[in-house]
Protein backbone atom coordinates (compact mmCIF):
# COMPACT_ATOMS: atom_id res chain seq x y z
CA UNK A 1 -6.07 5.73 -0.20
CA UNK A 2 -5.03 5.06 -3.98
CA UNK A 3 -7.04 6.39 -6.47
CA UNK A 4 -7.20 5.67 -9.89
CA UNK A 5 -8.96 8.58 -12.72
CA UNK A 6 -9.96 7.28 -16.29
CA UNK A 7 -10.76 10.22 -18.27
CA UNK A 8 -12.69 11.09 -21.66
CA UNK A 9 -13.39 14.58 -23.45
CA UNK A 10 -17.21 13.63 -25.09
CA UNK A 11 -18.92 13.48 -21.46
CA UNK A 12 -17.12 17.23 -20.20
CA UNK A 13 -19.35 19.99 -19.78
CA UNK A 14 -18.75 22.77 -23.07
CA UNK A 15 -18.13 19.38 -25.85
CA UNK A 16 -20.55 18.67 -28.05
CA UNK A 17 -19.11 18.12 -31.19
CA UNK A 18 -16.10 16.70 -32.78
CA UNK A 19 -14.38 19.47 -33.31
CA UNK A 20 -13.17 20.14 -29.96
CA UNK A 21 -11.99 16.79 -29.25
CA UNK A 22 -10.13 15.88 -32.17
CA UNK A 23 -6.44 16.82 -32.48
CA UNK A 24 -7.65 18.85 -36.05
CA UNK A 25 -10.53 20.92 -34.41
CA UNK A 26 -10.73 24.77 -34.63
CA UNK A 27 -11.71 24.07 -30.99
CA UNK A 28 -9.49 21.28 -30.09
CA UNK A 29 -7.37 23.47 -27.36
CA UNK A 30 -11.00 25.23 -25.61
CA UNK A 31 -11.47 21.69 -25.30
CA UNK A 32 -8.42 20.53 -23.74
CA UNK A 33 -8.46 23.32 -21.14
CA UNK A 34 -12.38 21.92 -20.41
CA UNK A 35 -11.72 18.45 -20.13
CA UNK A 36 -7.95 19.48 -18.01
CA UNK A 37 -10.17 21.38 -15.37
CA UNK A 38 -12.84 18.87 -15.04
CA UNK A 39 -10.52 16.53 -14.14
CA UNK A 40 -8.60 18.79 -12.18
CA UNK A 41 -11.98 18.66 -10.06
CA UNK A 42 -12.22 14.94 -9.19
CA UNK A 43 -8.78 15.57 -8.48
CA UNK A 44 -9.22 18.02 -5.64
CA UNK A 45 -12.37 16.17 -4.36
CA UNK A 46 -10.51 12.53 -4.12
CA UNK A 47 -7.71 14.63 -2.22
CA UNK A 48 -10.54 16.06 0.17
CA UNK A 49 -11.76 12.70 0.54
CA UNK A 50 -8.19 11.29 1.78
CA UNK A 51 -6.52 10.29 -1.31
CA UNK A 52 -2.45 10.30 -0.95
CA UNK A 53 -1.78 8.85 -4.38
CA UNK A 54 -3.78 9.99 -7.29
CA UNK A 55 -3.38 8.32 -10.86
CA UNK A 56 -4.89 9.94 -13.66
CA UNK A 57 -4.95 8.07 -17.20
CA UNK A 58 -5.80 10.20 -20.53
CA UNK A 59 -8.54 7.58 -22.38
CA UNK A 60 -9.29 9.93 -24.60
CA UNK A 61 -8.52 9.18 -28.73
CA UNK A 62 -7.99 12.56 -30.26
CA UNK A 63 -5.42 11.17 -33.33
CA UNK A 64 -2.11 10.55 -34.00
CA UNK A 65 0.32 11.80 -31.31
CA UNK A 66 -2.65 13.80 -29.03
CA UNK A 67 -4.10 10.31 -28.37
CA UNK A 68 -4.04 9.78 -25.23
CA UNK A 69 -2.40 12.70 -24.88
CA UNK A 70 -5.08 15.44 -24.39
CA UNK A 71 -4.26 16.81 -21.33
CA UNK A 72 -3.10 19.94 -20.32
CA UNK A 73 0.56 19.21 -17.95
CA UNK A 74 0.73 22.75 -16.94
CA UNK A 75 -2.85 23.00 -15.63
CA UNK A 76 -2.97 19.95 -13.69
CA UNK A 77 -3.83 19.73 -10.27
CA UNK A 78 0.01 18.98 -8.70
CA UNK A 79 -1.69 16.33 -6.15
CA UNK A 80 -1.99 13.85 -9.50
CA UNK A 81 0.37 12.23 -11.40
CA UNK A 82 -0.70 11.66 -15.11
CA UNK A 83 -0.45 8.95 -17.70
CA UNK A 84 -0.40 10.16 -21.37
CA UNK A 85 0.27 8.32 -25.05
CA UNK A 86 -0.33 5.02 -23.46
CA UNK A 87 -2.58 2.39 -25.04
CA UNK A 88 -6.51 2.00 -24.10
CA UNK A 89 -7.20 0.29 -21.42
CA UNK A 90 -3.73 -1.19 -21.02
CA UNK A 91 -2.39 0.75 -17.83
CA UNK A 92 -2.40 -1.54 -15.22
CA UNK A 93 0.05 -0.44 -12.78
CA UNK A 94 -1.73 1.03 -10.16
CA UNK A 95 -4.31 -2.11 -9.75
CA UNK A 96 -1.20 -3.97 -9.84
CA UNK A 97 0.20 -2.05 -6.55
CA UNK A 98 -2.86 -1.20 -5.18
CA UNK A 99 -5.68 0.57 -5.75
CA UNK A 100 -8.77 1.39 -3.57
CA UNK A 101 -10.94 2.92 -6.24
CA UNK A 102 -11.50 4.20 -9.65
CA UNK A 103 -13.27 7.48 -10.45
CA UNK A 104 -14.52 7.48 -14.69
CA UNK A 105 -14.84 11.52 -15.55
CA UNK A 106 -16.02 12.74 -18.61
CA UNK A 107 -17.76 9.29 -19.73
CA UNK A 108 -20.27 9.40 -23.26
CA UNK A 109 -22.79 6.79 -23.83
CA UNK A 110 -22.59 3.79 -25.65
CA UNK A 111 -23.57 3.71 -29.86
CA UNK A 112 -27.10 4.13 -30.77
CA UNK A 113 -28.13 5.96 -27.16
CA UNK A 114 -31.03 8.53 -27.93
CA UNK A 115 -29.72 12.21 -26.74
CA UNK A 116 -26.48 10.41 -25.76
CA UNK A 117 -24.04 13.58 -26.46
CA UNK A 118 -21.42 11.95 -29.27
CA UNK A 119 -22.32 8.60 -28.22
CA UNK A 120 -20.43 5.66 -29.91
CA UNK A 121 -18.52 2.50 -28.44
CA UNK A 122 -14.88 2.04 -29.31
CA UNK A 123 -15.25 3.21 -33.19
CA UNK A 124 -17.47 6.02 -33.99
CA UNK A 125 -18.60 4.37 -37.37
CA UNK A 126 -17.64 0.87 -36.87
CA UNK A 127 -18.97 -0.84 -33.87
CA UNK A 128 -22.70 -1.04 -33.13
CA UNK A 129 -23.01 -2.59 -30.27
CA UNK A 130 -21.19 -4.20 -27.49
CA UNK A 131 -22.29 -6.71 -25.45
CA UNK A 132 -20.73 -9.06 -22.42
CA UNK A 133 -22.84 -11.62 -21.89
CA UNK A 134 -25.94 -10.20 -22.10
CA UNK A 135 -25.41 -7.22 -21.10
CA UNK A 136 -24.65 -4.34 -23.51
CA UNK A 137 -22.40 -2.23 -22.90
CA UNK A 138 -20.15 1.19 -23.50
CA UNK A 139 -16.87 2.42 -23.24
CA UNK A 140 -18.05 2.91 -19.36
CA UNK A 141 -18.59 -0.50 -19.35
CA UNK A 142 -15.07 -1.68 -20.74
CA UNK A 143 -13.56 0.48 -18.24
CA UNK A 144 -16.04 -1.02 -15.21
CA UNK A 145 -15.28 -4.17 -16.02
CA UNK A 146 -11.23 -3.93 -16.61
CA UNK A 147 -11.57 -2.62 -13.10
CA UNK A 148 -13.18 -5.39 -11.79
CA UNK A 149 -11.14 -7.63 -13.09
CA UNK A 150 -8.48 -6.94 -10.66
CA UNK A 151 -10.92 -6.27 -7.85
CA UNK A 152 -11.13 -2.21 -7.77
CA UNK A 153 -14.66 -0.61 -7.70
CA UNK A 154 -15.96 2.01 -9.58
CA UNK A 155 -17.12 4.86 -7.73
CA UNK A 156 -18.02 7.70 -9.68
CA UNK A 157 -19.32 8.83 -12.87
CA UNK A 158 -19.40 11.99 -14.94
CA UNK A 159 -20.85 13.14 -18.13
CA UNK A 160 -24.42 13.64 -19.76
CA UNK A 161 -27.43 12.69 -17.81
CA UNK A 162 -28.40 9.48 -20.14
CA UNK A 163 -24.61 8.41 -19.49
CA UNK A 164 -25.14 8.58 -16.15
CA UNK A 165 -27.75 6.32 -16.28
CA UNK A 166 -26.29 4.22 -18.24
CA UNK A 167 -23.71 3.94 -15.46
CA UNK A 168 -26.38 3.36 -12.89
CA UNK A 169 -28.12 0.81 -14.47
CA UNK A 170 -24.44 -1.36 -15.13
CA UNK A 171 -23.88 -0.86 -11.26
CA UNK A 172 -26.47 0.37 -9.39
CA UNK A 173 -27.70 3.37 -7.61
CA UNK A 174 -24.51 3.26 -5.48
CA UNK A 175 -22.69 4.50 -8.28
CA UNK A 176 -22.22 8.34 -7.53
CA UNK A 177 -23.41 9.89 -10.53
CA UNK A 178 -22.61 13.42 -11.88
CA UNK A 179 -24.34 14.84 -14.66
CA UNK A 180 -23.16 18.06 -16.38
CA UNK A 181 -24.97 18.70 -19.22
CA UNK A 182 -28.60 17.23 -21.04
CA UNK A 183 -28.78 16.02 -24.05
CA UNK A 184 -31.05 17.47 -26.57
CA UNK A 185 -29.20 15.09 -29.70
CA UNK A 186 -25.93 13.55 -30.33
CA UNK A 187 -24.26 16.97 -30.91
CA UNK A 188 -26.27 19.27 -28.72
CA UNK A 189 -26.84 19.85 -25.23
CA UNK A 190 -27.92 22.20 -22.10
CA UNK A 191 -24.58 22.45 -20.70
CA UNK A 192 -23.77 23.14 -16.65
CA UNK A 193 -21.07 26.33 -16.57
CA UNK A 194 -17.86 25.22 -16.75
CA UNK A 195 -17.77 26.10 -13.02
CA UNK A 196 -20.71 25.00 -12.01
CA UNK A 197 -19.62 21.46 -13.65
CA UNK A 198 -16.14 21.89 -11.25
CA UNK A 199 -17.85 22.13 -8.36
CA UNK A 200 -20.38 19.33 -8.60
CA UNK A 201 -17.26 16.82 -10.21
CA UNK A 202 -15.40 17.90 -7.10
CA UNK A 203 -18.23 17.55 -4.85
CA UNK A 204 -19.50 13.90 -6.26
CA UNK A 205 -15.41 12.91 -5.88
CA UNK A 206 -15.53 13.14 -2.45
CA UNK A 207 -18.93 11.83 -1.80
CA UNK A 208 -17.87 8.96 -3.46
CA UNK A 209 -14.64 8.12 -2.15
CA UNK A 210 -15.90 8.75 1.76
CA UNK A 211 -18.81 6.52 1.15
CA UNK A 212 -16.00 3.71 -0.03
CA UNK A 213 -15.77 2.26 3.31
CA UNK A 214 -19.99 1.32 3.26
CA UNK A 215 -18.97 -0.66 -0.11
CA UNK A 216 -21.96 1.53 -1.77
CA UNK A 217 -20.69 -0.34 -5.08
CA UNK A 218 -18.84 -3.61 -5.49
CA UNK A 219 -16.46 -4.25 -8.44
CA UNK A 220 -17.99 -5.97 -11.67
CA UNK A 221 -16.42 -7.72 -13.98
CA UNK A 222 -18.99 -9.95 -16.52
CA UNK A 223 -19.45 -13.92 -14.89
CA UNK A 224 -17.38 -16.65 -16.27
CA UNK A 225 -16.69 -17.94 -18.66
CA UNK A 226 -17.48 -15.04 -20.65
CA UNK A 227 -18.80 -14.19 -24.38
CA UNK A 228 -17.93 -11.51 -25.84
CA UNK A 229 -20.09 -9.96 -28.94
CA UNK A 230 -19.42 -6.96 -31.30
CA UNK A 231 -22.06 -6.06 -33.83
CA UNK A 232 -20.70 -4.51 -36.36
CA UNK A 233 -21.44 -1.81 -39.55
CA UNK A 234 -19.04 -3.05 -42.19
CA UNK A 235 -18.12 -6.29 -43.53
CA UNK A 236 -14.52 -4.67 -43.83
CA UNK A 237 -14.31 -4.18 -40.28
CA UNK A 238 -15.41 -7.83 -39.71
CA UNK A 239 -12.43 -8.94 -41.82
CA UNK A 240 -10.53 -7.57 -39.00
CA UNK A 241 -11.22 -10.30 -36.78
CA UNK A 242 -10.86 -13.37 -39.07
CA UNK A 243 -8.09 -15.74 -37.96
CA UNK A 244 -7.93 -14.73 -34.45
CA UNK A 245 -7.35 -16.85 -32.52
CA UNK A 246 -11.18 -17.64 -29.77
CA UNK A 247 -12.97 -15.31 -32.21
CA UNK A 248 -15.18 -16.30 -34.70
CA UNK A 249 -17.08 -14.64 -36.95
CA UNK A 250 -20.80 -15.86 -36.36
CA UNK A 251 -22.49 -13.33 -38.39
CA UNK A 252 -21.66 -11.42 -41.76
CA UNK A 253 -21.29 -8.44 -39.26
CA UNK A 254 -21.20 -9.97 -35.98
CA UNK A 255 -18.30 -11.65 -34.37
CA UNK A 256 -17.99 -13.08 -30.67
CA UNK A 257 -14.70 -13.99 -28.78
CA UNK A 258 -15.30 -16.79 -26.02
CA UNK A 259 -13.18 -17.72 -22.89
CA UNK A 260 -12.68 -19.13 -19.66
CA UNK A 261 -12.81 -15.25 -18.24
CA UNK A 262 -13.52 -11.64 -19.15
CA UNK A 263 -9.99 -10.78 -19.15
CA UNK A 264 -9.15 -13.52 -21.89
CA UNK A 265 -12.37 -12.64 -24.26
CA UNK A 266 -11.36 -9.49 -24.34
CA UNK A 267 -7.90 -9.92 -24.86
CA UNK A 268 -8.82 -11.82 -28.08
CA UNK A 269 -11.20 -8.98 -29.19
CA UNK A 270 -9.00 -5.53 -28.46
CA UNK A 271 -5.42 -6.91 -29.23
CA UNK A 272 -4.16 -3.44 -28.75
């Protein structure tokens, strides 16, 4: 079994404010080592649970030269391998070889979710809302969907309780769904211990992955053709956008990218 780990600090038990996930932070390296051992627990879960190949990809934007590059080498689990400093959302080469499932630890909630723990989607100031289709959607969504787009399911989540419900709600109550802390506002929260976190990541892993086989969640990818729709906050981000080409700018702040798939919209939206 082939298992593919998207990561993110915001949704790790002990963050709950920015300076402990960006690269500047006081706190920046307590976070690192909190975020390294969470995933080092859907790591040893997905290896209880039969994985032989283990893929873990560092989604997590912390500036400069630590984006996507968070991770701690020396702590990880040695049953993973580990991508680092690549672009969002752009590794492909384990759906492209084969992969049975994808595990999303460490997830936050999309903008504007009440007691979602450093919510935002994409851009912490910029983007309002995200929506495919009709359904909005967060960074767990983008990730969900880029999944489904080359047929691999997502089978776990982890993070705050109203992220895991936002997971739920995108995919069903299939979705194994791990919450380790509560969110009392957007930079507060009743936290699991750091251990206690560990051991219910590790536990939900493997739950997850030995369920696979009863197809407890299908892949999802947004029905074509697709339209995509970003609300934004500034009229300088919307500038952004103009001259793209499939995108147009429908709305002082609102712009939508249209195509024959979700792969293409989206393509035209993040050209990163």
């Amino acid at each position: 079994m082939r298992v593919l780990i998207m990561s993110d600090m915001e949704g790790v038990s002990g963050i709950c404010t920015w300076d402990m996930v960006d690269r500047d932070g006081q706190r920046y390296e307590e976070g690192r080592l909190l975020y390294t051992e969470e995933i080092n627990a859907a790591v040893r879960g997905a290896a209880e649970a039969g994985a032989t190949e283990i893929h873990v990809v560092d989604c997590h934007g912390a500036g400069d030269d630590c984006s996507f590059n968070s991770l701690l080498a020396e702590r990880l689990d040695p049953r993973c391998e580990y991508v680092a400093h690549h672009p969002w959302g752009r590794y492909t080469h384990m759906f492209e070889t084969g992969c049975d499932a994808a595990l999303m630890v460490g997830m936050h909630a999309k903008a504007g979710t009440p007691l979602g723990v450093m919510c935002h989607t994409i851009s912490t100031t910029t983007w309002d809302n995200l929506i495919f289709n009709d359904t909005s959607v967060g960074e767990f969504g983008i990730n969900t969907a880029l999944c489904g787009h080359h047929g691999v399911p997502v089978a776990l989540i982890t993070g705050d309780d109203v992220t895991c419900r936002e997971g739920t709600e995108l995919l069903g109550e299939g979705l194994e769904a791990v919450a380790v802390k509560t969110g009392l506002s957007r930079f507060s929260a009743r936290h699991k211990p750091p251990k206690v976190a560990r051991d219910l990541i590790q536990a939900g892993a493997r739950r997850a992955l030995e369920n696979l086989d009863k197809q407890r969640v299908q892949p999802w990818v947004p029905a074509s053709p697709c339209t995509i729709t970003v609300e934004l906050s500034t009229v300088d981000t919307a500038r952004r956008f103009l001259g793209r080409h499939g995108v147009t700018l429908v709305e002082p702040l609102k712009v939508q990218s249209k195509a024959d798939d979700w792969m293409t919209a989206w393509n035209q939206i993040w050209d990163f």
